[in-house]
N, C-alpha and C. Protein backbone atom coordinates (compact mmCIF):
# COMPACT_ATOMS: atom_id res chain seq x y z
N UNK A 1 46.20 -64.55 -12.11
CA UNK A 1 45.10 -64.62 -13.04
C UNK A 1 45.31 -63.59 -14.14
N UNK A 2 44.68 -64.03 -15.34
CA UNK A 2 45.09 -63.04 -16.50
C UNK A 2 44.03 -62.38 -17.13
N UNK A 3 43.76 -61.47 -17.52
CA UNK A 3 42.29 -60.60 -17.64
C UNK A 3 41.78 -61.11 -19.50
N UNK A 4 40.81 -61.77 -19.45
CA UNK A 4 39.93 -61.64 -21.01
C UNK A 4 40.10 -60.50 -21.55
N UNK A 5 41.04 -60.74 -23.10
CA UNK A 5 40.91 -59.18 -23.43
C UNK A 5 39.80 -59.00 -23.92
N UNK A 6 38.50 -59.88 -24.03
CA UNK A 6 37.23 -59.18 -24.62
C UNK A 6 36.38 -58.86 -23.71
N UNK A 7 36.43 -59.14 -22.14
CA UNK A 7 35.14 -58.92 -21.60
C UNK A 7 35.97 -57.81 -20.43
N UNK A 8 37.67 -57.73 -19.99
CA UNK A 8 38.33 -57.05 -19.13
C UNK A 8 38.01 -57.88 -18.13
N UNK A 9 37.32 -58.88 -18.02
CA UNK A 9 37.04 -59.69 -16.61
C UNK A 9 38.20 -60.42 -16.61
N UNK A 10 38.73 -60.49 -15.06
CA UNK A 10 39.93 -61.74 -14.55
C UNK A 10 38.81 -63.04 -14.98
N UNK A 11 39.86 -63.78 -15.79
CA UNK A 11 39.36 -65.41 -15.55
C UNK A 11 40.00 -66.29 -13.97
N UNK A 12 38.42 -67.01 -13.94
CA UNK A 12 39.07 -67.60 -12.42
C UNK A 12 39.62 -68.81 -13.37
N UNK A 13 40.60 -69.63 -12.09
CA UNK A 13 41.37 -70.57 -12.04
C UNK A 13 40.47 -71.63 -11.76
N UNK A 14 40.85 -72.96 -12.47
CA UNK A 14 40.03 -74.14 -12.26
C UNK A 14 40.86 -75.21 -11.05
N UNK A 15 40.48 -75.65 -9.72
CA UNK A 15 40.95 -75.90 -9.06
C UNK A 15 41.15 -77.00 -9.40
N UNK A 16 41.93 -77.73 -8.98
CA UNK A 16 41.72 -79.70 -9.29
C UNK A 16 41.44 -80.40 -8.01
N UNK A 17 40.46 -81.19 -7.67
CA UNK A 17 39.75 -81.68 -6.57
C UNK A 17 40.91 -82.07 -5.29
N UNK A 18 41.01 -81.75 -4.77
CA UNK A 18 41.31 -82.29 -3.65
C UNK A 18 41.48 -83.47 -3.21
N UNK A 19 42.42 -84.72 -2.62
CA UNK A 19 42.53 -85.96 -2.25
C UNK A 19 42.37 -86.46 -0.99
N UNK A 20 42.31 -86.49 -0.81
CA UNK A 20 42.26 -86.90 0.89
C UNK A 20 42.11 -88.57 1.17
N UNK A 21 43.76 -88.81 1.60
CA UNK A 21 44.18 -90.12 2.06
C UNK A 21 43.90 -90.43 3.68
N UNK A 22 43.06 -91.46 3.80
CA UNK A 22 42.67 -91.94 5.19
C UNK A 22 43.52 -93.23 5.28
N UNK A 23 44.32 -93.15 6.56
CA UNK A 23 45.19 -93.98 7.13
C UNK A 23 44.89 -94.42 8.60
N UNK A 24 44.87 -95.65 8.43
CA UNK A 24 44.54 -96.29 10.15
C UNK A 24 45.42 -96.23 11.03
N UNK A 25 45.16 -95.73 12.16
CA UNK A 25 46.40 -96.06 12.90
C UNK A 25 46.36 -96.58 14.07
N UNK A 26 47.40 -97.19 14.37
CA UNK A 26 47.11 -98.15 15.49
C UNK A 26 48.01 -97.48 16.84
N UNK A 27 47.89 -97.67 17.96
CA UNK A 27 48.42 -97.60 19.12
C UNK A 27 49.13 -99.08 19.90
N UNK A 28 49.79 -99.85 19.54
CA UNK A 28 49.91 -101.46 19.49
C UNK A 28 49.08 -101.92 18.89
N UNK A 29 48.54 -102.39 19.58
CA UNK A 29 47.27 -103.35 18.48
C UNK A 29 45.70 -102.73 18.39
N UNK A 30 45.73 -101.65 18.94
CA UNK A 30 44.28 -100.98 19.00
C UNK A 30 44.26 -99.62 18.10
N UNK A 31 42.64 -100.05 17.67
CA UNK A 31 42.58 -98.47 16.60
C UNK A 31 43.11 -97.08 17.02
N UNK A 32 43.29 -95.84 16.73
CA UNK A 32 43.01 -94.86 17.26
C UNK A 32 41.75 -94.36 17.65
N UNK A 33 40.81 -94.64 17.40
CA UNK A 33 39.48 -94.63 17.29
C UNK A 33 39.21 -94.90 18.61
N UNK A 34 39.22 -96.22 18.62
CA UNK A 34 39.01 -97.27 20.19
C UNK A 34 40.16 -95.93 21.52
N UNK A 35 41.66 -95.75 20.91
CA UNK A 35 41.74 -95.15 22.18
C UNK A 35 41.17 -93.68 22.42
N UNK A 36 40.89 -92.71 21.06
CA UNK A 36 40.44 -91.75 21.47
C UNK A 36 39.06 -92.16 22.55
N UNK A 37 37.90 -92.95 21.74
CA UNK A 37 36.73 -93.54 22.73
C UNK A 37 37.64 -93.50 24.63
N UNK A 38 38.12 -94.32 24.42
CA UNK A 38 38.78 -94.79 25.90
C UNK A 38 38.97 -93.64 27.06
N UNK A 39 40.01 -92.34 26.35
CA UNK A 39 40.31 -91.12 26.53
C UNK A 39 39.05 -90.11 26.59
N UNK A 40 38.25 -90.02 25.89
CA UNK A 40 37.31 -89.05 26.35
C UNK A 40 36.15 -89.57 27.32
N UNK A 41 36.04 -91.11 27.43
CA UNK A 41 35.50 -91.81 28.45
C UNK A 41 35.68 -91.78 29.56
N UNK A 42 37.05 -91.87 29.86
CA UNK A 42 38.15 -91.31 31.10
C UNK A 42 37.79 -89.98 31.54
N UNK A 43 37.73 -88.93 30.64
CA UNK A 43 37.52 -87.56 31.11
C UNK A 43 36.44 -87.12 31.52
N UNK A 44 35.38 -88.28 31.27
CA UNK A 44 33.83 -87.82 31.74
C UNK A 44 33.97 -88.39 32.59
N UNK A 45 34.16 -89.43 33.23
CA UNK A 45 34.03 -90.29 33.98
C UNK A 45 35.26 -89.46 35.17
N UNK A 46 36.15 -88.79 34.75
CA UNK A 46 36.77 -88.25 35.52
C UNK A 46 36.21 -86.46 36.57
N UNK A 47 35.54 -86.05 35.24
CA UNK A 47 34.32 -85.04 36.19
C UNK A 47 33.54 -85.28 36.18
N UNK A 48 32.74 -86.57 35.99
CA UNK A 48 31.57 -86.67 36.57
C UNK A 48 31.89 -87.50 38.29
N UNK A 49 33.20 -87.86 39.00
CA UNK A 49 33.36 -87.91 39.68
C UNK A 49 33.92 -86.75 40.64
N UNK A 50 34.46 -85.66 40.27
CA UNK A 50 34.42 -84.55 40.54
C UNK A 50 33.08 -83.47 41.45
N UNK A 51 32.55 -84.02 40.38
CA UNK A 51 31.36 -82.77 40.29
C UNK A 51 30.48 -84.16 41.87
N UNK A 52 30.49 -85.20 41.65
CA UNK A 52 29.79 -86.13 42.59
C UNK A 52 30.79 -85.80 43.96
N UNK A 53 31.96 -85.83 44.08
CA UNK A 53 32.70 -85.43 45.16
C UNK A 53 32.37 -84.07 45.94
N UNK A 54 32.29 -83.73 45.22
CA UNK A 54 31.77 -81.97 45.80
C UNK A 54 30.82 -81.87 45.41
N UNK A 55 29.22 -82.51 45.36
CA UNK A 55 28.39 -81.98 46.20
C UNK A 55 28.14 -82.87 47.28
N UNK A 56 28.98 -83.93 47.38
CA UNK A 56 28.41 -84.87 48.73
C UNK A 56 29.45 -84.05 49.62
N UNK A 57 30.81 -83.26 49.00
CA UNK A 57 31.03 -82.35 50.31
C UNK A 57 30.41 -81.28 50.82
N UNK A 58 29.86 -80.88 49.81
CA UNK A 58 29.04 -79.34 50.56
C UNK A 58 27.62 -79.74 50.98
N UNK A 59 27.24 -81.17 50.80
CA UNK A 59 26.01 -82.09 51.34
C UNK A 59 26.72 -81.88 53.11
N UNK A 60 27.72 -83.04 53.21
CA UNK A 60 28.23 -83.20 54.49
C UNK A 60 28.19 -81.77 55.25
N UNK A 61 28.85 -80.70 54.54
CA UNK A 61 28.89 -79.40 54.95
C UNK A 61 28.53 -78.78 55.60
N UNK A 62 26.90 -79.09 55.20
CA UNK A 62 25.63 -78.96 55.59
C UNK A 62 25.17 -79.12 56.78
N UNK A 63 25.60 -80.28 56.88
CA UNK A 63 24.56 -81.67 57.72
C UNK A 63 25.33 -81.40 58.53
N UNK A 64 26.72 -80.75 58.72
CA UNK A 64 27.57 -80.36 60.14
C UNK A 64 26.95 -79.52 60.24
N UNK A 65 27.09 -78.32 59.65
CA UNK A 65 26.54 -76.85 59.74
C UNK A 65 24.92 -77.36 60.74
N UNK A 66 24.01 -77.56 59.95
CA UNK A 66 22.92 -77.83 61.23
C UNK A 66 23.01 -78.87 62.33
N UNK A 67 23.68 -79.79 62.44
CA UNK A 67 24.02 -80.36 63.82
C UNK A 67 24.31 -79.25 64.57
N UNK A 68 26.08 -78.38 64.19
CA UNK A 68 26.09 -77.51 65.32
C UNK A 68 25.23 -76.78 65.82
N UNK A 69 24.41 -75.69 64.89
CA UNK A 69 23.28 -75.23 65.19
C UNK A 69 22.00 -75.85 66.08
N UNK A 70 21.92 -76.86 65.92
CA UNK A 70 20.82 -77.52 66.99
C UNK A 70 21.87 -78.24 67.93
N UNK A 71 22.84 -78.46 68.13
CA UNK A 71 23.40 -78.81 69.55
C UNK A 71 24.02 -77.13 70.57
C-alpha cells in the first residue's frame, strides 16, 4: 500500500469480488449430497444402536445382580 501524500494515510486496496464455482459431483450415478445424507445416517443409526446395546446390557446387569441377591 502507498501512503496519500496529502492526508499521510495508507490508501486501502480495492478487492475484486470473489467467485465461487459450484460443481456437482457424482459418486456413480448418485449426488454427493445423497451420499453424504446416507453416511451421516449410517453414523446415527450406528450410535444410536450403541448407546441401545448398552443400556439393555447394564439393564440385564441388573436383573442378574438382583436375582442373585434374592436367591
Amino acid at each position: 500500500m502507498s501512503k496519500d501524500s496529502n492526508t499521510q494515510h495508507r490508501t486501502t486496496r480495492q478487492h475484486l469480488p470473489t467467485k465461487i464455482i459450484v460443481e456437482r459431483h457424482y459418486v456413480g450415478t448418485e449426488k454427493m449430497e445423497t451420499v453424504f445424507k446416507r453416511i451421516a445416517e449410517e453414523q446415527v443409526i450406528k450410535k444410536v444402536k450403541v448407546t441401545v446395546h448398552s443400556a439393555t446390557s447394564n439393564a440385564c446387569t441388573e436383573t442378574a445382580k438382583q436375582r442373585f441377591r434374592a436367591g
